[in-house]
Protein backbone atom coordinates (compact mmCIF):
# COMPACT_ATOMS: atom_id res chain seq x y z
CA UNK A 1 -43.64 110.61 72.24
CA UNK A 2 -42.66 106.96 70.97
CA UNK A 3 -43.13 105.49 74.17
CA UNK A 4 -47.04 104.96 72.95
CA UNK A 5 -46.34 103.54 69.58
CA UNK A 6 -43.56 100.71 70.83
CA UNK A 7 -45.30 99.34 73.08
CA UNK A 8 -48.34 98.91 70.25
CA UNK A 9 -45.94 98.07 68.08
CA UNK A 10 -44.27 95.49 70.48
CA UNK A 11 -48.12 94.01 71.27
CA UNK A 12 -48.81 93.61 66.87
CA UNK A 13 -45.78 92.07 66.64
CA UNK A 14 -46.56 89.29 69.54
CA UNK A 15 -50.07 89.29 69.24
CA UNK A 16 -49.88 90.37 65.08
CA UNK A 17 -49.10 87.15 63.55
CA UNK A 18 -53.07 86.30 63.83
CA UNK A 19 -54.21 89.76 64.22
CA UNK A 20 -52.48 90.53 60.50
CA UNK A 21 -53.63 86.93 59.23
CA UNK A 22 -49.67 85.53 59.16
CA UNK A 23 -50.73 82.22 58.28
CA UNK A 24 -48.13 79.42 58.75
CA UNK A 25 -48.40 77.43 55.12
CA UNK A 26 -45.79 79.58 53.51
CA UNK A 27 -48.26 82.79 52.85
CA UNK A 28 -50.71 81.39 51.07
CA UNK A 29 -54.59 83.15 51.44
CA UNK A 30 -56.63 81.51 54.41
CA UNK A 31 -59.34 79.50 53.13
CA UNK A 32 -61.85 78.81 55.78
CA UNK A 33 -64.73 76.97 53.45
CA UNK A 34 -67.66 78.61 51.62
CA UNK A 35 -66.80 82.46 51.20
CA UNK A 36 -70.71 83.79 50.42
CA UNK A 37 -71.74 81.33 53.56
CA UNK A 38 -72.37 84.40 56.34
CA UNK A 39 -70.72 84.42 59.75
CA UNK A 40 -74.28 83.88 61.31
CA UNK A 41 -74.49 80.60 59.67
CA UNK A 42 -71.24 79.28 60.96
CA UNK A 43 -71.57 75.96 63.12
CA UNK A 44 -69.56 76.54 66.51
CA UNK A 45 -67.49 73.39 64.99
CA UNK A 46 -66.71 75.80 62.16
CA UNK A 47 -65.72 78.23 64.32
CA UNK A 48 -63.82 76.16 66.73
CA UNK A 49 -61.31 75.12 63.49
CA UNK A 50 -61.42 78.69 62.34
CA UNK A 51 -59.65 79.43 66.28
CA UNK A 52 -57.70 76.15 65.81
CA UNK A 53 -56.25 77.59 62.57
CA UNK A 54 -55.02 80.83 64.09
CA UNK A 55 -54.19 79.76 67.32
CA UNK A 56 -51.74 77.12 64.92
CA UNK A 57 -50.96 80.57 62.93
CA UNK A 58 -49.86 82.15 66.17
CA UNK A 59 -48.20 79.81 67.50
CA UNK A 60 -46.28 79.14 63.69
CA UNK A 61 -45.09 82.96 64.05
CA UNK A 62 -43.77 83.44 67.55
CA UNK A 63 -41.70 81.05 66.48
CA UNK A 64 -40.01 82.50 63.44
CA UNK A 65 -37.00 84.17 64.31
CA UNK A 66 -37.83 87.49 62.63
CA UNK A 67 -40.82 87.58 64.55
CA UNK A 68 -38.92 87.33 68.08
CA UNK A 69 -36.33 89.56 67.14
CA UNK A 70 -38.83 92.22 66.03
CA UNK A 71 -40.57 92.05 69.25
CA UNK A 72 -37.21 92.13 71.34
CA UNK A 73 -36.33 95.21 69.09
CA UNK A 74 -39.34 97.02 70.06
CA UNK A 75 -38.51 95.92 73.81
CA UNK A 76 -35.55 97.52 73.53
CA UNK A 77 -36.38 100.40 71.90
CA UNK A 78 -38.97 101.12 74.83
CA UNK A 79 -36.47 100.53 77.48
CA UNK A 80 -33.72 102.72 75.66
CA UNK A 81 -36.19 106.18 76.11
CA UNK A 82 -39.67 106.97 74.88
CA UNK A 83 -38.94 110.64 74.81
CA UNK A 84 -36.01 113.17 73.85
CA UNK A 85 -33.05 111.68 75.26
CA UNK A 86 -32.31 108.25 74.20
CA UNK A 87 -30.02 105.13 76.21
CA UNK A 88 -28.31 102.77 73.49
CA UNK A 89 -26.67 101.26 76.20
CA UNK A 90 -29.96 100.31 78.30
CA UNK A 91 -32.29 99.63 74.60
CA UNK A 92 -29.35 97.43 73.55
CA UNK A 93 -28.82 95.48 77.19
CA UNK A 94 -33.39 95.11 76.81
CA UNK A 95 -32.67 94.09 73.36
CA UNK A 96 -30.14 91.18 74.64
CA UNK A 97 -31.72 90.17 77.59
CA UNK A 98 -35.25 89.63 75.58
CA UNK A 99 -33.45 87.18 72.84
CA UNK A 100 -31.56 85.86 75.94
CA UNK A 101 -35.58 84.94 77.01
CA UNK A 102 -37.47 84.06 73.87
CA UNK A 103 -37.84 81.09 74.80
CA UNK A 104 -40.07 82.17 77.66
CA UNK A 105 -41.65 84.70 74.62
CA UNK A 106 -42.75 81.80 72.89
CA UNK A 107 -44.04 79.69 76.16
CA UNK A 108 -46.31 82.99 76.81
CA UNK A 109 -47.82 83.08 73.57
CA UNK A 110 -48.46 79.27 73.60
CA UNK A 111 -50.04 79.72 77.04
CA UNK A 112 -51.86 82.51 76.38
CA UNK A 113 -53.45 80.93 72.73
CA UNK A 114 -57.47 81.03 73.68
CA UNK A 115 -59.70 81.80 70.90
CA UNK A 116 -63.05 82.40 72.30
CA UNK A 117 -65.13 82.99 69.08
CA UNK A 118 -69.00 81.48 69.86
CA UNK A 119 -72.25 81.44 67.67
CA UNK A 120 -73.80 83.77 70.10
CA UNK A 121 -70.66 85.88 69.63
CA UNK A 122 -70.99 86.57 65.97
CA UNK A 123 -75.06 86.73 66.12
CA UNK A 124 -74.92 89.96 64.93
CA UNK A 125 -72.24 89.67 62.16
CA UNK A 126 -73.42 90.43 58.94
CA UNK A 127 -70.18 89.55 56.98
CA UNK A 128 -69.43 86.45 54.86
CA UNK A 129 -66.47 84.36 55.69
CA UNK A 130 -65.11 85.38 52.38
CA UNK A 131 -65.15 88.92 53.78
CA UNK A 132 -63.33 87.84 56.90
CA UNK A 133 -60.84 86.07 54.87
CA UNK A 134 -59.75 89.15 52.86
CA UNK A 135 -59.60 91.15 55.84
CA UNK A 136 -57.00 88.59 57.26
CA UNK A 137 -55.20 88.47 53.87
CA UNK A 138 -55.52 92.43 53.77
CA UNK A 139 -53.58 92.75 57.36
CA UNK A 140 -51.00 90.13 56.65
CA UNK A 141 -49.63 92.34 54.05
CA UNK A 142 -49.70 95.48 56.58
CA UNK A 143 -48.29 93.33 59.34
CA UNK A 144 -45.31 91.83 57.33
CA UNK A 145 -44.50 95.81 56.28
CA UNK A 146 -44.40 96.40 60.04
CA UNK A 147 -42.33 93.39 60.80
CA UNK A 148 -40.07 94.10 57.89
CA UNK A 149 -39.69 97.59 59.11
CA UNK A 150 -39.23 96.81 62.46
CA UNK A 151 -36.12 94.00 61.80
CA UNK A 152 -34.47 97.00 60.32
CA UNK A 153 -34.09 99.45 63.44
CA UNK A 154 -31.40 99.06 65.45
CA UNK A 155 -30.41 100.73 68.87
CA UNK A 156 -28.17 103.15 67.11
CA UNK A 157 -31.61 104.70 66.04
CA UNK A 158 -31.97 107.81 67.90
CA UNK A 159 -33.96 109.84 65.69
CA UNK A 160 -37.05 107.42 65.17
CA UNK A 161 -40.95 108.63 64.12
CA UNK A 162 -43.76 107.23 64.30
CA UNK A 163 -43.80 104.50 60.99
CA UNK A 164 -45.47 105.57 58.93
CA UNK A 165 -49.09 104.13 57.13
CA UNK A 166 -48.71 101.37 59.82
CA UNK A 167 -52.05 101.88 61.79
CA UNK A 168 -54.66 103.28 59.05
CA UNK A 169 -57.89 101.75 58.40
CA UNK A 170 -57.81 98.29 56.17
CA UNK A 171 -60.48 98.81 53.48
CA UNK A 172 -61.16 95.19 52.76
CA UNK A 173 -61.69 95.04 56.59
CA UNK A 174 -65.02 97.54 56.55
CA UNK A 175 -67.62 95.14 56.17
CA UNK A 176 -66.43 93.45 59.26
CA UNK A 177 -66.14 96.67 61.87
CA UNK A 178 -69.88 97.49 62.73
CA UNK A 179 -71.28 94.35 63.60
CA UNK A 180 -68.50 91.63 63.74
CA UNK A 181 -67.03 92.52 67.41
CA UNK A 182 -66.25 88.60 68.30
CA UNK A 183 -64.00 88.81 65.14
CA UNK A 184 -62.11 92.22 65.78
CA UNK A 185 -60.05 90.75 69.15
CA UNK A 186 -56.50 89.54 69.11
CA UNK A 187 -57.84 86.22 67.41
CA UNK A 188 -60.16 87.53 64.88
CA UNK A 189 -57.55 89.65 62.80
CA UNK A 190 -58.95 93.18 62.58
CA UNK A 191 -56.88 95.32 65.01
């Protein structure tokens, strides 16, 4: 039963590098401003250079090699078998063609960069933007482990399981999953 967890796996890896906070000023913590200022009290300017910032961050990843080959791993992983019998021949010809197209990868994320947070949107947030930021700085740290695990699998890996610890709650994300929906979307870094 992979076939479910690649093609997650193949979306956080895309879509990760601002879900899991990958910031692109050599992994440093984000700093968005005041960290005991709440979410409520954010100006839509404030939020519009929070989206600018990981829209950037986004952007930053895709383009990192290890990023693109993760995400063309997990590609070909899906398209070598998602059940008992496994193709090497077909994951490792998905694997090529993919690198053979990252630049078109890369064109799609760019396009597809549209960070939507509003003041109505968070209205109901009761987290600080120091909360938010130690979410983001929490999931970078699970992301990388995915990436990391990720660039090692080959298609010569026919006995894969589901990797483990990847997909378990974030604690330092809590005080943002009740009430903070506009945050926990592709942009906002909780997934």
């Amino acid at each position: 039963m992979r076939h479910g967890w690649v093609n997650t796996i193949a979306l956080v890896i895309i879509f990760g590098c601002v879900m899991a906070a990958c910031n692109g000023n050599g992994g440093d913590a984000f700093d968005f401003g005041e960290d005991d200022k709440a979410i409520t009290d954010l100006t839509q300017a404030e939020l519009d250079s929070i989206c600018e910032t990981l829209e950037e961050t986004q952007i930053s990843q895709i383009n990192q090699p290890r990023h693109q080959k993760a995400y063309c791993t997990m590609t070909g992983l899906d398209a070598g078998g998602a059940f008992d019998t496994f193709d090497e021949t077909g994951c490792q010809s998905a694997y090529d063609n993919c690198m053979a197209q990252v630049d078109d990868l890369v064109a799609t994320v760019v396009a597809e960069s549209n960070c939507n947070m509003t003041v109505e949107s968070v209205a109901d947030c009761d987290a600080t933007l120091g909360e938010y930021e130690a979410c983001l700085d929490a999931s970078k740290i699970q992301n990388e482990a995915l990436i990391s695990w990720v660039t090692g699998l080959t298609c010569e890996a026919t006995s894969l399981t589901q990797p483990p610890g990847f997909f378990g709650g974030i604690p330092a994300c809590e005080p943002l999953s009740q009430n903070c929906w506009a945050l926990d979307a592709p942009w906002g870094g909780l997934h």
